[in-house]
Structure formats: C-alpha cells, structure tokens
N, C-alpha and C. Protein backbone atom coordinates (compact mmCIF):
# COMPACT_ATOMS: atom_id res chain seq x y z
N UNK A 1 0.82 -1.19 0.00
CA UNK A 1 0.00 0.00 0.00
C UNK A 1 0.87 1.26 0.00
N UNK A 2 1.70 1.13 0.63
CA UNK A 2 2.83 2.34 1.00
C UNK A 2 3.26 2.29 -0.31
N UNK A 3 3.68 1.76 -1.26
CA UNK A 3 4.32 1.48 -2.34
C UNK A 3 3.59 1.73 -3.15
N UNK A 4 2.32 1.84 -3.44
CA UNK A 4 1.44 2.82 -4.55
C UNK A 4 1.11 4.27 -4.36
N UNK A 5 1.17 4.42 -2.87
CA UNK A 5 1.22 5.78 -2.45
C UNK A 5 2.43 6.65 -2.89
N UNK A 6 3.61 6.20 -2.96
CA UNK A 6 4.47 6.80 -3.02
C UNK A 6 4.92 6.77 -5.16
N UNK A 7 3.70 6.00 -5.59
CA UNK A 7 4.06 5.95 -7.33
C UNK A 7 3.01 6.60 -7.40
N UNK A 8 2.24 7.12 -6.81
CA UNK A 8 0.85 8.52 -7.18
C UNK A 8 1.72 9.50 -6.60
N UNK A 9 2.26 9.74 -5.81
CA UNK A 9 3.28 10.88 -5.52
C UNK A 9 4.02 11.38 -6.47
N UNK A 10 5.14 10.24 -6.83
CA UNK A 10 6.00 10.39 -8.20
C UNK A 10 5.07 11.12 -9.24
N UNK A 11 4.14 10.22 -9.70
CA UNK A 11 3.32 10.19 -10.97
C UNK A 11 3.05 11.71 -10.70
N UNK A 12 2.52 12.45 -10.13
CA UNK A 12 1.92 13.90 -9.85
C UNK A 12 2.80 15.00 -9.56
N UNK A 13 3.65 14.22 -9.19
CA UNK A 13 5.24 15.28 -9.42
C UNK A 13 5.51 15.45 -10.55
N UNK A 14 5.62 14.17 -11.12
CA UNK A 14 6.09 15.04 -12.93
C UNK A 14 5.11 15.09 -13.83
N UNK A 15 4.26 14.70 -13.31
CA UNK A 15 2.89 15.70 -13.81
C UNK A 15 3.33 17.30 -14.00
N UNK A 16 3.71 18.03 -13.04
CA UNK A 16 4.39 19.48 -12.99
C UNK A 16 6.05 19.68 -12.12
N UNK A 17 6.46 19.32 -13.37
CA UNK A 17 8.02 19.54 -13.22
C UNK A 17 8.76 20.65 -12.70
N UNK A 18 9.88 20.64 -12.57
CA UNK A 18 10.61 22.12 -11.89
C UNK A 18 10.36 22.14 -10.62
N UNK A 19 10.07 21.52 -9.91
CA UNK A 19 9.77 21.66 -8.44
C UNK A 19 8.79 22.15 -7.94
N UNK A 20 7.83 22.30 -8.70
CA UNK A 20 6.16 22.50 -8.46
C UNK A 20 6.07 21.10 -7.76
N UNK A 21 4.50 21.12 -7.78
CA UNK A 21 3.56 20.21 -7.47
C UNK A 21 2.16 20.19 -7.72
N UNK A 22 1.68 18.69 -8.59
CA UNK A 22 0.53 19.31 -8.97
C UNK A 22 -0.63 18.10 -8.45
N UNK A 23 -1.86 18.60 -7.93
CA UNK A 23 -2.58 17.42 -7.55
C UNK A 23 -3.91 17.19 -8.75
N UNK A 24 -3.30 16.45 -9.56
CA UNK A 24 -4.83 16.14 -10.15
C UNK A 24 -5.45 14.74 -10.21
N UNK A 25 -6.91 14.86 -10.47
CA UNK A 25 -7.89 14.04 -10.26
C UNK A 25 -8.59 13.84 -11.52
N UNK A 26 -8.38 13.29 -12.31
CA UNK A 26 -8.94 13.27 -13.57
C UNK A 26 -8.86 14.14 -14.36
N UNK A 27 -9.50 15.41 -14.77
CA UNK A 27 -8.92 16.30 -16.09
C UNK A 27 -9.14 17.42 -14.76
N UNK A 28 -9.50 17.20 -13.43
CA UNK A 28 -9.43 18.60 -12.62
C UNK A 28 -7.52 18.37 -11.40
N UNK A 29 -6.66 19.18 -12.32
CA UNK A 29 -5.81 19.79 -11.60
C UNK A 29 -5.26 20.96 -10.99
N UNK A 30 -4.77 21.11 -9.93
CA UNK A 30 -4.49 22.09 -9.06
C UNK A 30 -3.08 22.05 -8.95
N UNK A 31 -2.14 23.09 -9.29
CA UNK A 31 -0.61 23.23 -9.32
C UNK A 31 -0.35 24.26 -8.27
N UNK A 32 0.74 23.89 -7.29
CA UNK A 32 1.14 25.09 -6.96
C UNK A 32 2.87 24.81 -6.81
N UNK A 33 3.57 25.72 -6.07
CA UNK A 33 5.08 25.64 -6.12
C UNK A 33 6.07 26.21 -7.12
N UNK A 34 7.25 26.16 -7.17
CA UNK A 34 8.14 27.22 -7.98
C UNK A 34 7.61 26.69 -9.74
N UNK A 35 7.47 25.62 -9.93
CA UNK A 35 6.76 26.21 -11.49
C UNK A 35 5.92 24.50 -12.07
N UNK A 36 4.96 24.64 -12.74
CA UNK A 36 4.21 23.64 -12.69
C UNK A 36 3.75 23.06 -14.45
N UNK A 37 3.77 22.57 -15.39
CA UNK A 37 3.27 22.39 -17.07
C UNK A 37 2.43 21.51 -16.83
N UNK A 38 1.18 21.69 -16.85
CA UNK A 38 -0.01 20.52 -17.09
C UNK A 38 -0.71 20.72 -18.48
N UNK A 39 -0.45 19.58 -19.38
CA UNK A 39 -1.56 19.89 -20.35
C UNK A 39 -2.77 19.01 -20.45
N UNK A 40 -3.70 19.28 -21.46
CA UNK A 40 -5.11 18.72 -21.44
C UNK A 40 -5.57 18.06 -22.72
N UNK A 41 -5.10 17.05 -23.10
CA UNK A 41 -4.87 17.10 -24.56
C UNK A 41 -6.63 16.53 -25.03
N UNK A 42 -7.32 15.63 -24.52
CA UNK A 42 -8.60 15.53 -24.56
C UNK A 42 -9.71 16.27 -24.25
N UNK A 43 -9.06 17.95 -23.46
CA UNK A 43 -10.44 18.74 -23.68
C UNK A 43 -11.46 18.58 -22.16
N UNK A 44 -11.74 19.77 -21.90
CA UNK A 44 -13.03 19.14 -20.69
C UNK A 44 -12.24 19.30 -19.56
N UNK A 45 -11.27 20.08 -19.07
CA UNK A 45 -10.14 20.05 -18.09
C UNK A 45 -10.71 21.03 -17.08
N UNK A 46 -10.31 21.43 -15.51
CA UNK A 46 -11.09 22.30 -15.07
C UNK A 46 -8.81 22.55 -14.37
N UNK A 47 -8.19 23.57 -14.50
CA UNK A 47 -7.04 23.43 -14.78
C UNK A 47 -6.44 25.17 -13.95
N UNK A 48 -6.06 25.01 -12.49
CA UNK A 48 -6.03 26.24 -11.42
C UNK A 48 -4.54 26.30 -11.17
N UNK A 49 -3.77 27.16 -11.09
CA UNK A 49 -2.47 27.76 -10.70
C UNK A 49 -3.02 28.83 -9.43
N UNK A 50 -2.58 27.53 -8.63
CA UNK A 50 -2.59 28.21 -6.75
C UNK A 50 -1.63 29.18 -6.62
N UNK A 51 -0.62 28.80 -6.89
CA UNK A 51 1.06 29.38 -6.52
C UNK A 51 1.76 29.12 -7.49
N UNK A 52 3.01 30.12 -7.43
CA UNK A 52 4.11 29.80 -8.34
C UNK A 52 3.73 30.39 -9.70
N UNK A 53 4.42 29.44 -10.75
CA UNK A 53 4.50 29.37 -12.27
C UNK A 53 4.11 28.52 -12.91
N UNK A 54 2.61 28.39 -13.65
CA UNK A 54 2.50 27.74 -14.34
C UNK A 54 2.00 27.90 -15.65
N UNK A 55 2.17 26.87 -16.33
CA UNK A 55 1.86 26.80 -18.11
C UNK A 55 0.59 25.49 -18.02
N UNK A 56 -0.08 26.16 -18.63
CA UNK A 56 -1.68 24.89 -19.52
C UNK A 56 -1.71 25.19 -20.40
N UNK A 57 -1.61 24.11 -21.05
CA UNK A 57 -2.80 23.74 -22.28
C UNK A 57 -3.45 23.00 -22.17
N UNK A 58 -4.72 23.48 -23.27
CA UNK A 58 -5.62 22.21 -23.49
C UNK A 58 -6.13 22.39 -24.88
N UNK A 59 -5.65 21.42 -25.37
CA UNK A 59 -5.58 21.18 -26.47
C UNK A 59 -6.86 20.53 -27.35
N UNK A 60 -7.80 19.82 -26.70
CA UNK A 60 -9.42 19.71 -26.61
C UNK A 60 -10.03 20.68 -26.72
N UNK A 61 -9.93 21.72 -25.88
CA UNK A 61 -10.98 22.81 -25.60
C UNK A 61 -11.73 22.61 -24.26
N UNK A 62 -12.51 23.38 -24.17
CA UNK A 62 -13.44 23.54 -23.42
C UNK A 62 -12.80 23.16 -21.89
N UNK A 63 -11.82 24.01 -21.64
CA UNK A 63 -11.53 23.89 -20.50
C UNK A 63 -11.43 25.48 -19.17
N UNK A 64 -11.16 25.40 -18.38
CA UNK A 64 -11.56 26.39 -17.14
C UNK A 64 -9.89 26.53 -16.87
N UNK A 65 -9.67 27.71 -17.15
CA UNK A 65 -8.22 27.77 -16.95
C UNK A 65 -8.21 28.63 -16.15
N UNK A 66 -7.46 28.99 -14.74
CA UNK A 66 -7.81 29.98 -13.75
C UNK A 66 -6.24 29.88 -12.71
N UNK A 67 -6.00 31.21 -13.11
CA UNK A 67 -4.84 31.84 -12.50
C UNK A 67 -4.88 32.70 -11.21
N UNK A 68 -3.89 31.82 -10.04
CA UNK A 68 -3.90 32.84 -8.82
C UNK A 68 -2.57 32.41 -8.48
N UNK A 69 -2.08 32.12 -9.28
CA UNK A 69 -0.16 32.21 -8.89
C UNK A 69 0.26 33.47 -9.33
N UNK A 70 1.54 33.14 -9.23
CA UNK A 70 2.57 34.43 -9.67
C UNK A 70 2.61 34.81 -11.18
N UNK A 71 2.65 33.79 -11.94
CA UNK A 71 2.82 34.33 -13.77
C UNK A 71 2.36 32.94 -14.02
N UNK A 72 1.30 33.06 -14.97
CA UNK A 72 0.81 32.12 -16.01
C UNK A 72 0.64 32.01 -17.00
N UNK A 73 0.85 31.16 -17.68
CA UNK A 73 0.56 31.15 -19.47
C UNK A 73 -0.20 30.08 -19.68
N UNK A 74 -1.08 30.23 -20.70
CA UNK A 74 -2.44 30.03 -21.17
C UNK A 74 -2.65 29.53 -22.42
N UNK A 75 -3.03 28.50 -22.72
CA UNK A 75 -3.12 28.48 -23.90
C UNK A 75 -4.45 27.44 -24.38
N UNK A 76 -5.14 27.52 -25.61
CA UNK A 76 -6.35 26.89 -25.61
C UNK A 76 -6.27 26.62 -27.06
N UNK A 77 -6.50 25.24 -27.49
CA UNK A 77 -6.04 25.35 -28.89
C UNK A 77 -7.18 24.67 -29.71
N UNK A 78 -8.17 24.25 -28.59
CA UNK A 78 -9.54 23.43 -29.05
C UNK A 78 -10.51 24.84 -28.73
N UNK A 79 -10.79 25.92 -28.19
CA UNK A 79 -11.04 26.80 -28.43
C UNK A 79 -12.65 26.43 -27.17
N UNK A 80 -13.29 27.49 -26.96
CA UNK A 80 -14.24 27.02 -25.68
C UNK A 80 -13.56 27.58 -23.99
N UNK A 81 -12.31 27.81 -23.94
CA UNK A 81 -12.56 27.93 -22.88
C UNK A 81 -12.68 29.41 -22.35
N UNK A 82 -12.48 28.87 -20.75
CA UNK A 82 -12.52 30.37 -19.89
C UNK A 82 -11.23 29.91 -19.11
N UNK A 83 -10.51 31.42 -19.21
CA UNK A 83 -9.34 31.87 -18.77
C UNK A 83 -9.25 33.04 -18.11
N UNK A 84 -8.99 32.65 -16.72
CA UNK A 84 -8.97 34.02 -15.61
C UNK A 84 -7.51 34.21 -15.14
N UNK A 85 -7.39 35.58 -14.90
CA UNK A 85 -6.41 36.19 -13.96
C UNK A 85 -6.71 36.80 -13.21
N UNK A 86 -6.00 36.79 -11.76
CA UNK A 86 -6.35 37.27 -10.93
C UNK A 86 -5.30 38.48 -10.67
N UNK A 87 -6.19 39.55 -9.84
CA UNK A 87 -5.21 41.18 -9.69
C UNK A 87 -3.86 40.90 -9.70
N UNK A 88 -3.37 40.34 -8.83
CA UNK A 88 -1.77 40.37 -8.84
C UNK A 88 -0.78 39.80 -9.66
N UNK A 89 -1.42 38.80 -10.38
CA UNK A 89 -0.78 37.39 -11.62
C UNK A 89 -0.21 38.54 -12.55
N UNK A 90 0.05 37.53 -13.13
CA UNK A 90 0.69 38.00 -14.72
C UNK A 90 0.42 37.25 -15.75
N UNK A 91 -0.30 37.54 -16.65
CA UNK A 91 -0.97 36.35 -17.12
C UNK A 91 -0.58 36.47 -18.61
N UNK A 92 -0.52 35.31 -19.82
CA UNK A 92 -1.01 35.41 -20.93
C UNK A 92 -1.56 34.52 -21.61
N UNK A 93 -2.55 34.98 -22.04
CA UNK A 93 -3.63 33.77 -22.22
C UNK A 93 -3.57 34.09 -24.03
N UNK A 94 -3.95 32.54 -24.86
CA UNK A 94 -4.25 32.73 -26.24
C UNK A 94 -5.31 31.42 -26.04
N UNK A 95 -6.12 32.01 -27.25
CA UNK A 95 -6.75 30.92 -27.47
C UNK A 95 -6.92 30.69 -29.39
N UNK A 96 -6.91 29.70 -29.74
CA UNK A 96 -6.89 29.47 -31.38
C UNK A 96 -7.80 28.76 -31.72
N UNK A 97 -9.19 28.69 -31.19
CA UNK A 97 -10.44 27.90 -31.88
C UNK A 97 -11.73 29.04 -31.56
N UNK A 98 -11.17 30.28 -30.97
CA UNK A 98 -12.60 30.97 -31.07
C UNK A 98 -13.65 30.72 -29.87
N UNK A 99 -14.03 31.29 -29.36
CA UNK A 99 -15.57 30.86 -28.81
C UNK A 99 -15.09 31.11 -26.36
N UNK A 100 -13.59 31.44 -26.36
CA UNK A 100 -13.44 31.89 -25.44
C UNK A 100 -13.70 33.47 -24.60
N UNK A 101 -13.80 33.09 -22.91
CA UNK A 101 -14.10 33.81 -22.07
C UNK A 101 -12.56 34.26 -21.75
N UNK A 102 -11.84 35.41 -22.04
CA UNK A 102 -10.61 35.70 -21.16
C UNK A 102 -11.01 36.84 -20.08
N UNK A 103 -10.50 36.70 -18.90
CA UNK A 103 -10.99 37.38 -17.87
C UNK A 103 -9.52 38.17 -17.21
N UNK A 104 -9.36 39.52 -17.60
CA UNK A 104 -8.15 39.81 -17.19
C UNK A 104 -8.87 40.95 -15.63
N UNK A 105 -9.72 41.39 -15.62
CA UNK A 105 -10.40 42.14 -14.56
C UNK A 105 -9.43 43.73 -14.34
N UNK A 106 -8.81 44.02 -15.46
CA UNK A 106 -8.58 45.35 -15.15
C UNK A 106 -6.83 45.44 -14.92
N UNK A 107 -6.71 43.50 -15.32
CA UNK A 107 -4.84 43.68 -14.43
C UNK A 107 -4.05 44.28 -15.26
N UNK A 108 -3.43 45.23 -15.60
CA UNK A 108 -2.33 45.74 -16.49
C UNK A 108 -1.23 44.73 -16.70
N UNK A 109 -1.00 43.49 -16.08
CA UNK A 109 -0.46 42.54 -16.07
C UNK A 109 -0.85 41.37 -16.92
N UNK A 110 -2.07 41.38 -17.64
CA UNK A 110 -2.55 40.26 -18.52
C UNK A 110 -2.54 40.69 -19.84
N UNK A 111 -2.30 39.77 -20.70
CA UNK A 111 -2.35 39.85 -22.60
C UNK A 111 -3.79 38.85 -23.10
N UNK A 112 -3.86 39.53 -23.51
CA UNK A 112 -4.83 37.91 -23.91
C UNK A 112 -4.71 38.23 -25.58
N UNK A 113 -5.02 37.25 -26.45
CA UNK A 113 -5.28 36.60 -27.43
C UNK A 113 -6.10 35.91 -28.05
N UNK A 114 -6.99 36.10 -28.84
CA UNK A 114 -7.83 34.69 -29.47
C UNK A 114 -7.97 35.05 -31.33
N UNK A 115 -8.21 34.07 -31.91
CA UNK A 115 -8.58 33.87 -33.20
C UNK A 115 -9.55 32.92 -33.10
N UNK A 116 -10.43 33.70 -33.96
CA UNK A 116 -11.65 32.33 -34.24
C UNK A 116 -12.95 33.63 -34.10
N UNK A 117 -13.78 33.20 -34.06
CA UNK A 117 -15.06 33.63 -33.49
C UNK A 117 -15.76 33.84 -32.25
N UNK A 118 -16.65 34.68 -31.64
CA UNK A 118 -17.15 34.78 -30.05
C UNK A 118 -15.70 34.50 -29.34
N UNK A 119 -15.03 35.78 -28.98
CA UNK A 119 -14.32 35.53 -27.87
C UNK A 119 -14.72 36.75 -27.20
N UNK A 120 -14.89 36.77 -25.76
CA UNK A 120 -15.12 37.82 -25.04
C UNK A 120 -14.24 38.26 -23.95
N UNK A 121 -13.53 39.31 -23.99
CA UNK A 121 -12.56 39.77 -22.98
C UNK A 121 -12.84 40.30 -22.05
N UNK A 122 -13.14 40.52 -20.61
CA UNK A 122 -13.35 41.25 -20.02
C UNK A 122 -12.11 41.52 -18.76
C-alpha cells in the first residue's frame, strides 16, 4: 500500500516539473510551487495555478483555466474555454479555436489573445 502511495506521488510530481507540485484528479488539476506544465490534450479540463509558475494547455478545448499564482501562461487550442487572472498574476492567455471567455479584470499585467469567433474579454 505504501508502495502505490508513493508511485501517485512520483506520478503527480512530474505531472508538474521544476519543483512544483501538482494534484490532479482526472482532467481537474491544481498546481502550486516554484513552477508547474499541465496539459489537457482531450479537452473538458477544469485546470487552477494556486502558486508559483505555471503553463496549460488544453488542447481539446473547453476547458476552465484559472490563475492565482505568480505568472501564467495560457493556452487553448480546441477553443471554448474560460481563462482568468487574478489582480496580482501576470498572465497570458491565447486561445486558437474561437468561442473563449478571457478574464483579465482590469490587471495591467494580462495579454490575452484569441482567433476564431465569439471571444469575449473582459
């Protein structure tokens, strides 16, 4: 038992490399620590930067990308999602299928990006 515990440990460590740490549960992960890369390649991801540095994709779409670390990058290449930053982050978000929510709330610290159709910035 101790011995599968400690290969879901591994496994979720390099899930987000660099000395992050990331806990996920099916397509919903949570990263925090000095820097974290989770991607989503099937789409449908619900995908949060607690702390630190991290990079997502999701390459499906339709995923919930939501920033409250230090600097994040964003990326959406199945097109659908929603991408937040929060006041203090640094964010840059793209999306390349159209049809995204980017939520920068006023931060002079966020870029956002999209091509495609219906994207709404606020």
């Amino acid at each position: 038992m101790i011995r599968l515990i400690c290969l879901l440990v591994l496994v979720f460590a390099a899930a987000c490399g660099g000395g992050g740490s990331g806990v996920c549960d099916g397509k919903d992960c949570v990263c925090t620590g000095a820097s974290c890369d989770v991607g989503c390649a099937n789409g449908d991801c619900n995908q949060q930067c607690a702390d630190g540095n991290c990079t997502f994709s999701c390459a499906g779409g339709s995923c919930d990308q939501d920033c409250q670390g230090d600097r994040c990058n964003f990326s959406c290449a199945g097109g659908n999602c929603d991408q937040a930053c929060a006041l203090g982050s640094i964010c840059t978000f793209s999306c390349d299928g159209g049809g995204c929510d980017q939520f920068c709330g006023g931060n002079p610290n966020c870029t956002a990006t999209c091509s495609g159709p219906g994207c709404t910035r606020l």
